[in-house]
Protein backbone atom coordinates (compact mmCIF):
# COMPACT_ATOMS: atom_id res chain seq x y z
CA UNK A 1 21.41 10.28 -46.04
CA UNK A 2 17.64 9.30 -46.82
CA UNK A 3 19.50 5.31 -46.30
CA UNK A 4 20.55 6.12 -43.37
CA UNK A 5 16.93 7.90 -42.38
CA UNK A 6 15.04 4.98 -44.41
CA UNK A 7 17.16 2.26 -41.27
CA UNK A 8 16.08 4.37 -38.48
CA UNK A 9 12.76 4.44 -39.92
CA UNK A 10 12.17 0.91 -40.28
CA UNK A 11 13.73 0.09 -36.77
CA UNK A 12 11.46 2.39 -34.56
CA UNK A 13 8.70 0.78 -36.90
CA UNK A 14 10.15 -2.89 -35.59
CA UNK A 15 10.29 -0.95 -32.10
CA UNK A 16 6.89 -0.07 -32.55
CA UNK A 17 5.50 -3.62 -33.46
CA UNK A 18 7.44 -5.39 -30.97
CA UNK A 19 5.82 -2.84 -28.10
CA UNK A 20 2.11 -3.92 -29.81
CA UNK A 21 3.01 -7.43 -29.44
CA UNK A 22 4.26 -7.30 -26.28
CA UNK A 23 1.73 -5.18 -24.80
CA UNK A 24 -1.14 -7.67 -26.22
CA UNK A 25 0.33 -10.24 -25.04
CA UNK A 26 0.65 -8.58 -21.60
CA UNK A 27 -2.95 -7.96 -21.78
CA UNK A 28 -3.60 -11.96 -22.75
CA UNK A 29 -1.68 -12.52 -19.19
CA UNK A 30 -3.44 -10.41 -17.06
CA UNK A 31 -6.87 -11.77 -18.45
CA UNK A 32 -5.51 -15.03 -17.37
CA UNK A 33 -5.71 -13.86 -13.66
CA UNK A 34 -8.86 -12.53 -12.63
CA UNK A 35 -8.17 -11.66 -9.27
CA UNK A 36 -5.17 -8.61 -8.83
CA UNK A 37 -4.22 -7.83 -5.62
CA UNK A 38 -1.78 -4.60 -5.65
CA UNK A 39 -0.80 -3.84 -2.30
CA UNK A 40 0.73 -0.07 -1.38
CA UNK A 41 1.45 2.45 0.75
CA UNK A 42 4.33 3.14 3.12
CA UNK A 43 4.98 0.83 5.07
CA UNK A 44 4.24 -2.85 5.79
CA UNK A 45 3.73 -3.76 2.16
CA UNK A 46 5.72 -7.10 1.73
CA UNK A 47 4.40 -8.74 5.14
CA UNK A 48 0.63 -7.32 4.10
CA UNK A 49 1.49 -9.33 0.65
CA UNK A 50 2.60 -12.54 2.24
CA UNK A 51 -0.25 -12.28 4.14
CA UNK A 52 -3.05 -11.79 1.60
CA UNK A 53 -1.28 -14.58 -0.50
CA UNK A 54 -1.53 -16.54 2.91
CA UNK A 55 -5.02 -15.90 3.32
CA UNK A 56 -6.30 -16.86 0.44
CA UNK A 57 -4.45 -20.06 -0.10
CA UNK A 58 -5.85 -20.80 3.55
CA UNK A 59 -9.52 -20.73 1.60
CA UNK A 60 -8.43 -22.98 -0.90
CA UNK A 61 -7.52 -20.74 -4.06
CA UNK A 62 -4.57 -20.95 -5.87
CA UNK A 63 -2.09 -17.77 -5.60
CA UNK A 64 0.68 -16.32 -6.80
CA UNK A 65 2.73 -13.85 -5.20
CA UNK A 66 5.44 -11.13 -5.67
CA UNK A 67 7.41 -9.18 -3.39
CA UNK A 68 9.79 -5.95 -3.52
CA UNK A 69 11.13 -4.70 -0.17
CA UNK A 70 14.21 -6.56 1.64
CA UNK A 71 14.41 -9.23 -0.74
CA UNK A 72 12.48 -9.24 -3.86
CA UNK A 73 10.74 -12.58 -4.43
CA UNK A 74 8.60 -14.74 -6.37
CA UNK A 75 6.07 -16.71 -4.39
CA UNK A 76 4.51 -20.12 -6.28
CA UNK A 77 1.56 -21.36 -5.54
CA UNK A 78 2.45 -24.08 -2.57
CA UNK A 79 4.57 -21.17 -0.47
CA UNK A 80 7.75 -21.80 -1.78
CA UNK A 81 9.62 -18.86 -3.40
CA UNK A 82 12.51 -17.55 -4.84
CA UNK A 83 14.61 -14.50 -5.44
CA UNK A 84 13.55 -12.23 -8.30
CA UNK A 85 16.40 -11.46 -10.39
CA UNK A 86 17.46 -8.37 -11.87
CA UNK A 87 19.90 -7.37 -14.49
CA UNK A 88 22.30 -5.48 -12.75
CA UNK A 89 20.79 -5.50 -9.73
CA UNK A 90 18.63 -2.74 -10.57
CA UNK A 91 14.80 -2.69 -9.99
CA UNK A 92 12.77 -1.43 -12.91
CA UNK A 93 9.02 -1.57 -12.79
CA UNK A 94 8.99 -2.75 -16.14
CA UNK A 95 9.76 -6.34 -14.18
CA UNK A 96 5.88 -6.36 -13.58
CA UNK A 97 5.32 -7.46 -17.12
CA UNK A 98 7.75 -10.67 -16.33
CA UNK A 99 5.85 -11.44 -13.51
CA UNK A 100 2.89 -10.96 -14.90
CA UNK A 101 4.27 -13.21 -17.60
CA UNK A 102 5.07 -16.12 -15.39
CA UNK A 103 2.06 -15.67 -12.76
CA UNK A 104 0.02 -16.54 -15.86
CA UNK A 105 1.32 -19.83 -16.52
CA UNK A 106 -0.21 -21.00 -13.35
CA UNK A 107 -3.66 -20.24 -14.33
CA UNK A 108 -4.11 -18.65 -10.84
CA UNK A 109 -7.10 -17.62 -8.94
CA UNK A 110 -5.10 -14.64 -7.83
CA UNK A 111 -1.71 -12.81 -7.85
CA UNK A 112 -0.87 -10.34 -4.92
CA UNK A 113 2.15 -8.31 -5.57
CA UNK A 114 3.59 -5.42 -4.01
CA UNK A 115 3.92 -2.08 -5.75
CA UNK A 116 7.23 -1.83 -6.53
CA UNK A 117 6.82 2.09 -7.91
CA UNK A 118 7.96 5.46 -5.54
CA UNK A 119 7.67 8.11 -8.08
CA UNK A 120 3.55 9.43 -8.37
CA UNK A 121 3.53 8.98 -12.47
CA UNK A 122 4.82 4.98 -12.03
CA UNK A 123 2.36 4.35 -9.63
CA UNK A 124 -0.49 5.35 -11.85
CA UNK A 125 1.41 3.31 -14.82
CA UNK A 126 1.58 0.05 -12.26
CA UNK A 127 -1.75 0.20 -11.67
CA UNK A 128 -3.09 0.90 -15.13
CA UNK A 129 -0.84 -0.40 -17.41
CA UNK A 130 1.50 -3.58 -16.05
CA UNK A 131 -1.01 -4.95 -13.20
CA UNK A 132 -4.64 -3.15 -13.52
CA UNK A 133 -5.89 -4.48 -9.84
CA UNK A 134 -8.94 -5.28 -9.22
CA UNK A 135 -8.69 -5.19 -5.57
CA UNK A 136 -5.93 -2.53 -3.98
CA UNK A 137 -4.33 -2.49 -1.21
CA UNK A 138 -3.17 1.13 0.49
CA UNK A 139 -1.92 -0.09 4.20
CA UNK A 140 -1.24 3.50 5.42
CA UNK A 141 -0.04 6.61 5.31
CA UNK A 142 3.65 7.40 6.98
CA UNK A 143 6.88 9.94 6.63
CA UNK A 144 9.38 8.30 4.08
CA UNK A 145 9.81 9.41 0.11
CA UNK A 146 8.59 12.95 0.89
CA UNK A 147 11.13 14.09 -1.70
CA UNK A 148 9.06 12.29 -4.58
CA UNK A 149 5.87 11.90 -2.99
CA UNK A 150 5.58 15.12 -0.69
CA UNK A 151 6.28 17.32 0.34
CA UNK A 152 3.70 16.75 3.28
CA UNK A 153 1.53 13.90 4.33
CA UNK A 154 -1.29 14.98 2.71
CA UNK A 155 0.65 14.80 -0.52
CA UNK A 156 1.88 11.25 -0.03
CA UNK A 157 -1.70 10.11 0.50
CA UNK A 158 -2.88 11.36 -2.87
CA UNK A 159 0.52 10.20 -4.82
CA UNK A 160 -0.31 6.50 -3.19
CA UNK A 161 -3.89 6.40 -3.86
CA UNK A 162 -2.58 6.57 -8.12
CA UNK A 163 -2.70 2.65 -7.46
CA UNK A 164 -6.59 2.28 -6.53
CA UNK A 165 -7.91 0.49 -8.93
CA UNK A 166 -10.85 2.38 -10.93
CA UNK A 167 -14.14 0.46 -10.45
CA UNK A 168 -12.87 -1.76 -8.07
CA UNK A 169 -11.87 -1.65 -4.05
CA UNK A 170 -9.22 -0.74 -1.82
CA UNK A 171 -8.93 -2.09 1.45
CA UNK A 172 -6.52 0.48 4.07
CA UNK A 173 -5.79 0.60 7.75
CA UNK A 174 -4.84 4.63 7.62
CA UNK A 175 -6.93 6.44 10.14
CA UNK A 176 -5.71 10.11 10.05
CA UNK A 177 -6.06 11.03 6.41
CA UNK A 178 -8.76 8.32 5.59
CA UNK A 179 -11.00 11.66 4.25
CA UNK A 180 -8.20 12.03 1.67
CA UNK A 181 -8.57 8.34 0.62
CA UNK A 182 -11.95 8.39 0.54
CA UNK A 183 -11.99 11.39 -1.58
CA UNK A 184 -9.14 9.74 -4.27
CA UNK A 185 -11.31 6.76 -4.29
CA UNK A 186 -14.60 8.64 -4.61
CA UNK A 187 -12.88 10.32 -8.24
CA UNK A 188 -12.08 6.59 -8.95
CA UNK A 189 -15.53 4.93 -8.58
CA UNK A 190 -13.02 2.54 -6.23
CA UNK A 191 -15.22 1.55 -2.81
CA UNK A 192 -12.82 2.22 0.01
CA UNK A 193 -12.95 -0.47 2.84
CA UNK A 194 -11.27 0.51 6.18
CA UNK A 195 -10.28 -1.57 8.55
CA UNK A 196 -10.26 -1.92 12.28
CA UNK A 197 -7.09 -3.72 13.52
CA UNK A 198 -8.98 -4.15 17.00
CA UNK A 199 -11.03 -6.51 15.32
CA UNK A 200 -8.29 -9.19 15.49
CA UNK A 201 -8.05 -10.36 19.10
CA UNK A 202 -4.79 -10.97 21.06
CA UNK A 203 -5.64 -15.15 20.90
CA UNK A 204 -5.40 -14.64 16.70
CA UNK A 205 -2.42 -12.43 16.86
CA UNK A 206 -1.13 -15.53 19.49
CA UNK A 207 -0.85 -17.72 16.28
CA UNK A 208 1.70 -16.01 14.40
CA UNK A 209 5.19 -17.48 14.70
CA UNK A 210 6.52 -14.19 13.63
CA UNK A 211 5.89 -10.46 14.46
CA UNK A 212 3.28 -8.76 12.64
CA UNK A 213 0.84 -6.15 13.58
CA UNK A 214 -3.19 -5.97 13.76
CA UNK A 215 -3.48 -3.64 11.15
CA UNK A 216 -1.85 -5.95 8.80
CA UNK A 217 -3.53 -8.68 9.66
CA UNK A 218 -6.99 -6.83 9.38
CA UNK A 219 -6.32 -5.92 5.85
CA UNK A 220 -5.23 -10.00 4.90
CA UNK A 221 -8.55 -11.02 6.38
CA UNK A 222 -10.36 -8.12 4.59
CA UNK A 223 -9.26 -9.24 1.25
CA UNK A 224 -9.64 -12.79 1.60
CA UNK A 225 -13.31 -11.53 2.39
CA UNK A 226 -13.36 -9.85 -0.74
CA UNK A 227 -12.50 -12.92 -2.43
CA UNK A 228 -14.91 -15.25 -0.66
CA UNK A 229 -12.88 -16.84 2.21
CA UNK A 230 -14.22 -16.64 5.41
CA UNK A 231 -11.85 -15.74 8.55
CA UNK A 232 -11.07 -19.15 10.13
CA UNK A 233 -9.26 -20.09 6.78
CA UNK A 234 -8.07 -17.10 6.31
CA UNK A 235 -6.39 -16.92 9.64
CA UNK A 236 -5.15 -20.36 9.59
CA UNK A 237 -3.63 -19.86 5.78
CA UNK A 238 -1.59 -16.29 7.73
CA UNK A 239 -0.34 -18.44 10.35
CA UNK A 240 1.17 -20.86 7.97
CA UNK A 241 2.58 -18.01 5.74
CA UNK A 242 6.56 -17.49 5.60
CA UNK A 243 7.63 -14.39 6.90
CA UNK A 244 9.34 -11.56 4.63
CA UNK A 245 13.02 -12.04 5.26
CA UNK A 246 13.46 -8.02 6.22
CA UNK A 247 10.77 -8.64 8.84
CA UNK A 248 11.00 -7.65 12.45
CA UNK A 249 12.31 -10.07 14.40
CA UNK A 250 14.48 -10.78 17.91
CA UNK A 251 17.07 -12.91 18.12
CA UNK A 252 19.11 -14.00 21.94
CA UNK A 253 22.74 -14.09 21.00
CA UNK A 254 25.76 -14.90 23.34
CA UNK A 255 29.14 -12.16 22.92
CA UNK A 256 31.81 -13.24 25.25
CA UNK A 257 29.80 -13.28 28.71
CA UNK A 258 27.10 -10.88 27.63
CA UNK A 259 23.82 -12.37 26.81
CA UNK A 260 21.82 -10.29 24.46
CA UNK A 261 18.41 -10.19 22.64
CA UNK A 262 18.99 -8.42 19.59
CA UNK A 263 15.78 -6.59 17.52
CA UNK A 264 16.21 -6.23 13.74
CA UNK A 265 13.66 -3.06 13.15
CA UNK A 266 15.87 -2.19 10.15
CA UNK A 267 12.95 -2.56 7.99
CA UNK A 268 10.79 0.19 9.63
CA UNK A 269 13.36 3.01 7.96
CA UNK A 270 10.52 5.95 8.92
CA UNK A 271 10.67 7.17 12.62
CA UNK A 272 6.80 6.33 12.89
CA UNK A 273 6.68 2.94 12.36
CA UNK A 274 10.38 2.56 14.00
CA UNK A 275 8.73 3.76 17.53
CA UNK A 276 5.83 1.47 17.19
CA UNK A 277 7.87 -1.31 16.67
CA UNK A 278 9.87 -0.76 19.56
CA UNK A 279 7.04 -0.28 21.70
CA UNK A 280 5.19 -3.53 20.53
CA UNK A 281 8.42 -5.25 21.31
CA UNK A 282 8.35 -3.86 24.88
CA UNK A 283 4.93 -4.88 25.19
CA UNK A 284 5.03 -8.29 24.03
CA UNK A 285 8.64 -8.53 26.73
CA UNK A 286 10.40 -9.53 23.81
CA UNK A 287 13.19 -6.58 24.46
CA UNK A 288 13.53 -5.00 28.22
CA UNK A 289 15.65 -2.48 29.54
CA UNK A 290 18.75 -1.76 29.58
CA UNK A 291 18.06 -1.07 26.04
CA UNK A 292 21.16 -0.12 23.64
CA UNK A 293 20.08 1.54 20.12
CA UNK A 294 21.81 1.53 17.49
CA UNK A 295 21.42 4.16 14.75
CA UNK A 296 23.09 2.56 11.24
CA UNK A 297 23.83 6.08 9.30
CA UNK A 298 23.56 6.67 5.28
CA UNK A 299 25.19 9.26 3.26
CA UNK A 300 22.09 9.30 1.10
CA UNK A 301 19.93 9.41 3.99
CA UNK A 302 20.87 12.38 5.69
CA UNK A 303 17.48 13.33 6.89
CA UNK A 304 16.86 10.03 8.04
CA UNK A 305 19.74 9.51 9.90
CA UNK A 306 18.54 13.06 11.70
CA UNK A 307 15.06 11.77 12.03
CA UNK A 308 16.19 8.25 14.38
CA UNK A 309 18.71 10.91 16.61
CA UNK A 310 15.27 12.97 16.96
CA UNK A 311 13.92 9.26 17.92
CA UNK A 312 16.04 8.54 20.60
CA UNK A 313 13.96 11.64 23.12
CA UNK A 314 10.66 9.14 22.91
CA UNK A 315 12.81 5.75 23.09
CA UNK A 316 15.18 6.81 25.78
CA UNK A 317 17.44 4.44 25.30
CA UNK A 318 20.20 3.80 27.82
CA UNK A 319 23.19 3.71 25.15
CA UNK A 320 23.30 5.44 22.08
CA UNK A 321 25.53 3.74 19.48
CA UNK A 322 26.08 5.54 16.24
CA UNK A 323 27.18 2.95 12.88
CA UNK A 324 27.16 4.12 9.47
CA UNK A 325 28.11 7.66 8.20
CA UNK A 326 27.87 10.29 8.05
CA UNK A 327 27.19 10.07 12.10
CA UNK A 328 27.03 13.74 12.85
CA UNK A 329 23.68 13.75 10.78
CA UNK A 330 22.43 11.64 13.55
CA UNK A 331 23.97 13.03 16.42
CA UNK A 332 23.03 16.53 15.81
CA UNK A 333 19.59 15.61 16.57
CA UNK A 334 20.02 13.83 19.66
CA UNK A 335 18.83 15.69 22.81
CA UNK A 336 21.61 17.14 24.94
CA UNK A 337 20.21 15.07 27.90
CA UNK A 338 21.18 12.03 26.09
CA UNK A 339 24.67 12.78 24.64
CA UNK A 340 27.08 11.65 27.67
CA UNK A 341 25.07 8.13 26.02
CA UNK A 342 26.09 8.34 22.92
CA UNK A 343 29.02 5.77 21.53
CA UNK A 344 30.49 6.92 17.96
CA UNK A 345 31.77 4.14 15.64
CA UNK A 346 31.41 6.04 12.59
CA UNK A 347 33.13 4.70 9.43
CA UNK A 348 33.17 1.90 7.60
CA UNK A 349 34.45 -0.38 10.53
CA UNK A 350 36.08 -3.82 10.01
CA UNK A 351 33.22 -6.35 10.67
CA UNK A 352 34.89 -7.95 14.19
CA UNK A 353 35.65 -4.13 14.91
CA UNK A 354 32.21 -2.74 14.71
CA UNK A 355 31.04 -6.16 16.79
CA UNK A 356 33.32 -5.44 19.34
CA UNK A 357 32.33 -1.76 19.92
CA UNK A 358 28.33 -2.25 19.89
CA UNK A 359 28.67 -5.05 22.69
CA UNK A 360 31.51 -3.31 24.09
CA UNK A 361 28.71 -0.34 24.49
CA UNK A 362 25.81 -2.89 25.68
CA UNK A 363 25.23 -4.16 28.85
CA UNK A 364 24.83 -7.41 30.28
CA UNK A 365 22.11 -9.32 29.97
CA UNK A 366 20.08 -6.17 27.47
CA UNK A 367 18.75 -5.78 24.70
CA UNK A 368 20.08 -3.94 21.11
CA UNK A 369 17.18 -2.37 18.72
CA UNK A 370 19.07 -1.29 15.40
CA UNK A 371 17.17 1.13 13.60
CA UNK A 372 17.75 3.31 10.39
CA UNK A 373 18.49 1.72 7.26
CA UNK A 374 19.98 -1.97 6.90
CA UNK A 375 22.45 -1.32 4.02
CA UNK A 376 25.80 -0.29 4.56
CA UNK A 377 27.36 -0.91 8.10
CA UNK A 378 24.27 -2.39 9.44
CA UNK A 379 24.56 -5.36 6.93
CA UNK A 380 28.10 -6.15 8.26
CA UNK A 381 26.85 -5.90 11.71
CA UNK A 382 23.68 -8.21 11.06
CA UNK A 383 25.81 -10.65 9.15
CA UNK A 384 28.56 -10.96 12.49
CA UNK A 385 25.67 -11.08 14.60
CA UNK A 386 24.61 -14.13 12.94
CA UNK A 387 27.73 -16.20 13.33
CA UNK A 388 27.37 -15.87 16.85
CA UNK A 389 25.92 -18.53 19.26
CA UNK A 390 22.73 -18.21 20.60
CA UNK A 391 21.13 -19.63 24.06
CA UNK A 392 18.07 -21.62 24.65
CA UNK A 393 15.23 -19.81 24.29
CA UNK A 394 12.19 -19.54 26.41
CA UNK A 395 8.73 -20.69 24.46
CA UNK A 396 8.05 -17.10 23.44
CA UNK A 397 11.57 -16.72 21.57
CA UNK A 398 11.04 -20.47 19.91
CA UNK A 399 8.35 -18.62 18.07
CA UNK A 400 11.16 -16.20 17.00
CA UNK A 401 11.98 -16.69 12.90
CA UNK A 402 16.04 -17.17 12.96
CA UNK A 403 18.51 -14.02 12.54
CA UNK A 404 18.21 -12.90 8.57
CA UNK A 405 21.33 -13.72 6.84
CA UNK A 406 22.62 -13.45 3.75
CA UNK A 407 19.63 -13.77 1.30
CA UNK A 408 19.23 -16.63 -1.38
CA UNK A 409 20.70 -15.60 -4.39
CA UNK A 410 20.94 -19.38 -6.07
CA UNK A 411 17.59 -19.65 -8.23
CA UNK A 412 16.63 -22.75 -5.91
CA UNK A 413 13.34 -22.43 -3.92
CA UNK A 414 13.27 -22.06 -0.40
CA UNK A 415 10.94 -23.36 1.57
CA UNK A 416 9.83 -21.81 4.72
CA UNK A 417 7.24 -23.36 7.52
CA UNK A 418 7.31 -21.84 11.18
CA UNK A 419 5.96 -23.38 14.12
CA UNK A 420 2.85 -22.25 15.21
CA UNK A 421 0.07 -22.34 18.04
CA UNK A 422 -2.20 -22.99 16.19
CA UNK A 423 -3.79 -25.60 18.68
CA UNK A 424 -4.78 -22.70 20.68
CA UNK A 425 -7.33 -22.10 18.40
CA UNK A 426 -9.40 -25.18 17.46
């Protein structure tokens, strides 16, 4: 007995050590970086990081960058990236330390990396333990993780604001509960900078070969401000910037004699940001009417998948295709005006199956929004939507990024430059 107590002993005192060691050395890294940019909130997070990183190597400064959402990846200094890998697949916040690690051996100027933490305890342990910002990043405010964040707004405004850094500043575009903010930054000591997204003008939003929205690209310009770059470099480091692979984009696809443009807003997820994305899109004439919209179903997302049915009243789409499972959760919520348009390919579909049913469902010449969640069916339809040929676009869709596929999973770098307009400007 006292050997066996006399081994444990000795390893949670090697456990022990090896946590000191690793934690100092941790600490070493971060020193090595003296500007931390943690961007958070709801949604928008990878695009806002890509952008920041953008920003500031458009004034010169050397960055690193990390992101979580669609695709988790590591950005190096001249724009190239790669996948992050994870043991099992599984995402562990702990895998800020490792990036940390490897940021370091850069000697950057800066690192901007997305919070990769939900629960309220792991956000405070992001931001004071593994990255210790000095400059935060809250983008806004929106419905999603109510279960570990909520259970209302209000809630997931103070659970996001555990990432402002102490001492230092935090730049958001949120506009409703900005008094909550303020108030979580105020017991911080953080100054709270908000933004106007109708400070950037239609001509700089004209530059982007990709969609993004003013509020993002206020908060990218805000932080390279922070950090000493004025806004012409700034904006000409954003337009240059790859775009997240989940990010929204429109693709013109050809199905038998149908001609399609086809809108991935997968990566909204919350019914907020899913509506203004649709309506930005109608703006811009990217997507027109007759619109088709397809709702991809989770079993793990039942309130979701009841949330995008609820959607469909304030889109009004003219086809309703359900993907996914379990569809009723969706369909429930639909209004009863709108269910003679609803199309039900619940299941998990063969992939040429589920194809042929969503264009069966869509007119000619329309266009297909697919909202919800990406995993699952959606995948399969997103990945048979990409083997299909497309037709020539106008010069609005050449600014289009190509349909997402399958992402990168071979360690290589990929390298990513999109045509912009750039001219327009100088």
């Amino acid at each position: 007995m006292l050997y066996l107590y006399t081994v444990f002993s000795l390893c949670c005192l090697v456990l022990l050590l090896a946590g000191m060691i690793e934690q100092r050395n941790h600490e070493r890294n971060l020193r090595r970086i003296p500007n931390r940019v943690l961007v958070n909130g709801i949604r928008g997070k990878s695009s806002i990081t890509r952008l920041c990183a953008g920003a500031l190597r458009g004034g010169g400064l050397l960055v690193v960058g990390k992101t979580t959402g669609t695709a988790a990846r590591f950005i190096f200094p001249d724009a190239s990236e790669e996948p992050v890998h994870r043991k099992f697949g599984i995402a562990n916040v702990v895998e800020q330390i490792g990036i940390v690690r490897r940021a370091a051996t850069y000697h950057p100027d800066a690192l901007v990396i997305e919070c990769m933490a939900v629960m309220p305890a792991l956000q405070e342990i992001n931001q004071t333990k593994l990255i210790r910002s000095t400059i935060g990043v809250l983008c806004n405010v929106r419905e999603d993780h109510l279960a570990e964040m909520g259970p209302t707004l209000d809630d997931v405004a103070r659970s996001l604001s555990m990432s402002m850094p102490a001492g230092g500043v935090c730049v958001t575009a949120e506009r409703d509960r900005l008094a909550i903010l303020q108030q979580e930054a105020d017991k911080r000591n953080c100054r709270l900078v908000a933004v106007d997204p109708e400070s950037v003008t239609d001509e700089e939003m004209a530059g982007f070969g990709w969609i993004t929205f003013k509020e993002n690209v206020a908060i990218a310009v805000a932080v390279a401000g922070l950090l000493g770059v004025d806004r012409r470099s700034a904006l000409a480091g954003m337009w240059d910037a790859p775009p997240d692979p989940g990010v929204l984009s429109v693709v013109r696809v050809t199905a038998g004699d149908k001609r399609i443009r086809f809108a991935n807003v997968f990566a909204a997820n919350d019914p907020e940001s899913t509506l203004m994305n649709i309506q930005q899109l109608e703006r811009q004439h990217l997507i027109a009417r007759p619109l088709t919209m397809v709702i991809n179903c989770r079993p793990d997302r039942v309130e979701r998948n009841g949330q995008m049915g609820t959607l469909c009243g304030e889109v009004r789409p003219d086809r309703i295709v359900l993907i996914g499972e379990p569809t009723r959760s969706a369909r429930a919520n639909i209004p009863s005006e709108l269910q003679d348009r609803v199309v039900d390919l619940g299941g998990k579909l063969e992939p040429e199956r589920l194809l042929d049913g969503v264009m069966a469902a869509t007119a000619h010449d329309s266009s297909i929004v697919a909202v919800g969640n990406i995993h699952g069916q959606g995948e399969v339809l997103i990945h048979e939507l990409a083997a299909l040929p497309s037709w020539a676009p106008d010069e609005r869709q050449r600014q289009m990024p190509p349909m997402p596929r399958t992402p990168n999973t071979g360690g290589q770098r990929i390298m990513t430059r999109i045509p912009t307009q750039r001219g327009i400007h100088r």
